[in-house]
Protein backbone atom coordinates (compact mmCIF):
# COMPACT_ATOMS: atom_id res chain seq x y z
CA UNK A 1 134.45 111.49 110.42
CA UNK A 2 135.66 110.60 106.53
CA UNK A 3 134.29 107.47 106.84
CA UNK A 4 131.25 107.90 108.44
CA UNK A 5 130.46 110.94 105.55
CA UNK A 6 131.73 108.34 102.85
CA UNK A 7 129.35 106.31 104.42
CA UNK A 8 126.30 109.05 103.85
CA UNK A 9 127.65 109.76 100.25
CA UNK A 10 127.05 105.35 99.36
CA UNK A 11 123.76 105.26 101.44
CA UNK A 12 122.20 108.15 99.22
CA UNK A 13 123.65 107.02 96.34
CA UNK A 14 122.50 103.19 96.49
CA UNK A 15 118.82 104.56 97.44
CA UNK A 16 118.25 107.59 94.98
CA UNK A 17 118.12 104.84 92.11
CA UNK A 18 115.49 102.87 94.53
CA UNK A 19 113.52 105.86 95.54
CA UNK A 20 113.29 106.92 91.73
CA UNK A 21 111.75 104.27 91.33
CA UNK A 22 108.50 103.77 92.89
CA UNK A 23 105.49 101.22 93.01
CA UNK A 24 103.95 103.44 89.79
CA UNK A 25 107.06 103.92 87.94
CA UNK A 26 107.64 100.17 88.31
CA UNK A 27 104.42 99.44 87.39
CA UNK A 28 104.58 100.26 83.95
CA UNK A 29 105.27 98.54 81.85
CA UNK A 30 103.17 95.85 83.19
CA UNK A 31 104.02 91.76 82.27
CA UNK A 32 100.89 89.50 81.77
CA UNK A 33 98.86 88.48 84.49
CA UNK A 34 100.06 85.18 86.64
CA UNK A 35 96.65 85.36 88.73
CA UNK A 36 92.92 85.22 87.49
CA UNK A 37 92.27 88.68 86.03
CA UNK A 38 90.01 91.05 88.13
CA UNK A 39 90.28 94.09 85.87
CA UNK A 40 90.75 95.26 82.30
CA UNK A 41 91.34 98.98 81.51
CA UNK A 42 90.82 99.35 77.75
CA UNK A 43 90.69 102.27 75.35
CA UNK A 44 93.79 105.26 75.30
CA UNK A 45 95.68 103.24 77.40
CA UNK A 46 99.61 103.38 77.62
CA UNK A 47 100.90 100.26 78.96
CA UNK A 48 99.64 97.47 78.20
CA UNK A 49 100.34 93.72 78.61
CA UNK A 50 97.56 91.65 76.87
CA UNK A 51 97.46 93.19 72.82
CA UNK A 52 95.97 96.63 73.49
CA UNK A 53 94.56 96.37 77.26
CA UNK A 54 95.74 96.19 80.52
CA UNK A 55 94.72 93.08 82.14
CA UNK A 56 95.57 93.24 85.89
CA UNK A 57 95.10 90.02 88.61
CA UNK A 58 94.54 90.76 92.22
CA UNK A 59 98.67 90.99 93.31
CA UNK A 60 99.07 93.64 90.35
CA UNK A 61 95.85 95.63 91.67
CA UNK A 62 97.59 95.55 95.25
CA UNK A 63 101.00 96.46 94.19
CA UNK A 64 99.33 100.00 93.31
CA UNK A 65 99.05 102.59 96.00
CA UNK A 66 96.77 100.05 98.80
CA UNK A 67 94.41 101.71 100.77
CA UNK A 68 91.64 100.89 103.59
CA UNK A 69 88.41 102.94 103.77
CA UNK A 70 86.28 102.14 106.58
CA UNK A 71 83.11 103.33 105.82
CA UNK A 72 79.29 101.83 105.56
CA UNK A 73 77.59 101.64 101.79
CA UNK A 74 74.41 102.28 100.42
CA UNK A 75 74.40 98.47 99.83
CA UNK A 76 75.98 97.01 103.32
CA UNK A 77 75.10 96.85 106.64
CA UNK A 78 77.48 98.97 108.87
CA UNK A 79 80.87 100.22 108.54
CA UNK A 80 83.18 97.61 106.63
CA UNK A 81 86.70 97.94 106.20
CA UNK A 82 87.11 97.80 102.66
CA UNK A 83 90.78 97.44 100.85
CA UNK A 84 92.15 98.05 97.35
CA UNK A 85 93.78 100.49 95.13
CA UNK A 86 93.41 103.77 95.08
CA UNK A 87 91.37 104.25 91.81
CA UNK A 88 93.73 107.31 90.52
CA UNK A 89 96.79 104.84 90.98
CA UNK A 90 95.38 102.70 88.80
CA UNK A 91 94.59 105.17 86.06
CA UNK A 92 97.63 107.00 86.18
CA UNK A 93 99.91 103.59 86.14
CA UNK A 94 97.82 102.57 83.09
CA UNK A 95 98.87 105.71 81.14
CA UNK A 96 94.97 107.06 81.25
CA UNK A 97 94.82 111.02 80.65
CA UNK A 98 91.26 110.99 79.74
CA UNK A 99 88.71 113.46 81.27
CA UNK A 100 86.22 110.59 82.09
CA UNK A 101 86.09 106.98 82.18
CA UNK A 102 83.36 104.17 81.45
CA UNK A 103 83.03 101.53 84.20
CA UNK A 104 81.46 98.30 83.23
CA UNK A 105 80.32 95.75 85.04
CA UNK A 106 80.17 91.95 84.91
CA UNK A 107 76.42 92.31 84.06
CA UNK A 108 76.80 95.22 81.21
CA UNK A 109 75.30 97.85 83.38
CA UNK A 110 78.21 101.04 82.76
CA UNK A 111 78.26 104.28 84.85
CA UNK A 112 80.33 107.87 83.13
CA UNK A 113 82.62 109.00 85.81
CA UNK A 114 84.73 111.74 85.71
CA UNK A 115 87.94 111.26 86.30
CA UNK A 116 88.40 114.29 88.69
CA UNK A 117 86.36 112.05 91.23
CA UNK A 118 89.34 110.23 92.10
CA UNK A 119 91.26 113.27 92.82
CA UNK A 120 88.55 114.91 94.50
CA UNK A 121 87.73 111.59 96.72
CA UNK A 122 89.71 108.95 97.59
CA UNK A 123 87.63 106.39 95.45
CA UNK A 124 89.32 103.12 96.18
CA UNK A 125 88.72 100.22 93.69
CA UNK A 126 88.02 97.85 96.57
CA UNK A 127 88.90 93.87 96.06
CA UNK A 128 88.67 93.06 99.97
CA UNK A 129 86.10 93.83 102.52
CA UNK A 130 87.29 92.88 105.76
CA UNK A 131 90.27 91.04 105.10
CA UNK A 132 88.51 88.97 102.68
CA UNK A 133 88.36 89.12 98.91
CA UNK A 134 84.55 90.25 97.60
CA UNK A 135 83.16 88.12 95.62
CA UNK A 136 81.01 88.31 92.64
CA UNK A 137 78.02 87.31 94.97
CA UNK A 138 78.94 90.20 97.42
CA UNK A 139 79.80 93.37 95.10
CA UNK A 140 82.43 91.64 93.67
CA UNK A 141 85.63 90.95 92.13
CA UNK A 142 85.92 94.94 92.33
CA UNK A 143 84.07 97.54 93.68
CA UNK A 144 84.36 101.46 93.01
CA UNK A 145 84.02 102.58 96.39
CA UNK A 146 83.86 106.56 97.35
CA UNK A 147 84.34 107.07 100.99
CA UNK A 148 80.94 107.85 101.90
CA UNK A 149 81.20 108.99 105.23
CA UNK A 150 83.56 111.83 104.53
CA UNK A 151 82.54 113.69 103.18
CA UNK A 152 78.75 113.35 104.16
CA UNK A 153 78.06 114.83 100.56
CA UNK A 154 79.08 111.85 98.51
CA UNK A 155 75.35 109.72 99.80
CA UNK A 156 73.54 111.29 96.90
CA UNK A 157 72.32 109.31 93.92
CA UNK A 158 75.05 110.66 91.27
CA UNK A 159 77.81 109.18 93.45
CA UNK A 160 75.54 106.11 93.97
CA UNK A 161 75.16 105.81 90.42
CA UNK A 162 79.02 106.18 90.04
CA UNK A 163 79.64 103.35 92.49
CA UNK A 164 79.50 100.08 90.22
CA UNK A 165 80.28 97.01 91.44
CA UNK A 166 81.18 93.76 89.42
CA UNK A 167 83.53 95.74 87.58
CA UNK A 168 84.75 93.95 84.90
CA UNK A 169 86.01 96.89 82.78
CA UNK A 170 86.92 100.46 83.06
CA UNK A 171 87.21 101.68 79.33
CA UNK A 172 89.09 104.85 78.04
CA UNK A 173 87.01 106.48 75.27
């Protein structure tokens, strides 16, 4: 019985220092990229790795809360299972507190969305779409993707709008 409660007392022990210390809380702060770079957050961010952005390659984006929506797009034909982080993961590893963010894409165009979105929704910032990486020619190398068929309410054109693809950038102001 001693032994098997010292045993209990070592197993907590040797994980409460693992379980403090999660995918976010290890995520920041972040080393330079070793893979092509799919995203740059810019702006009030906290931790950065390349002078003052955060420049994150695809093994970074997928170290931070993964998640699969399956759900069909304004811009696709049927329901595609789509893969990436969670959005608010993201932001929140970065160090963003902002109220809103500006998402740019590869082409310039830039969409305000409010943060609140991505705790509202679970807007993933999709780099796969069934089991394959998108690429610039298909929405591509990132995607902010709202889960359009739940709720129904999200196929409007503000979330449409909101939904950039190309993503290149997600600034701070």
């Amino acid at each position: 019985m001693l032994l098997t409660r010292r045993c209990c007392y070592l197993f907590a022990f040797c994980l409460l220092p693992l379980w403090a210390l999660s995918p976010l809380t290890l995520a920041a702060p972040f080393p330079p990229p070793e893979g092509e770079v799919l995203l740059r957050l810019s702006g009030q961010v906290e931790h950065t790795n390349v002078g003052d952005e955060l420049h994150l390659d695809r093994t970074m984006l997928m170290s931070l809360a993964p998640t699969v929506i399956e759900t069909g797009t304004p811009w696709t034909e049927g329901v595609s299972r789509f893969k990436g982080p969670l959005a608010r993961a993201v932001l929140e590893a970065a160090g963003v507190s902002v109220e809103h963010v500006r998402v740019r894409a590869l082409d310039d165009f830039e969409a305000k969305v409010p943060v609140s979105d991505f705790h509202d929704y679970d807007v993933v910032l999709a780099i796969e779409r069934d089991g394959e990486p998108i690429a610039v020619r298909d929405l591509g190398p990132v995607f902010v993707l709202y889960p359009f068929d739940e709720p129904p309410e999200l196929l409007n054109e503000t979330i449409r709008f909101r939904s950039v693809w190309h993503v290149g950038t997600i600034h701070a102001p």
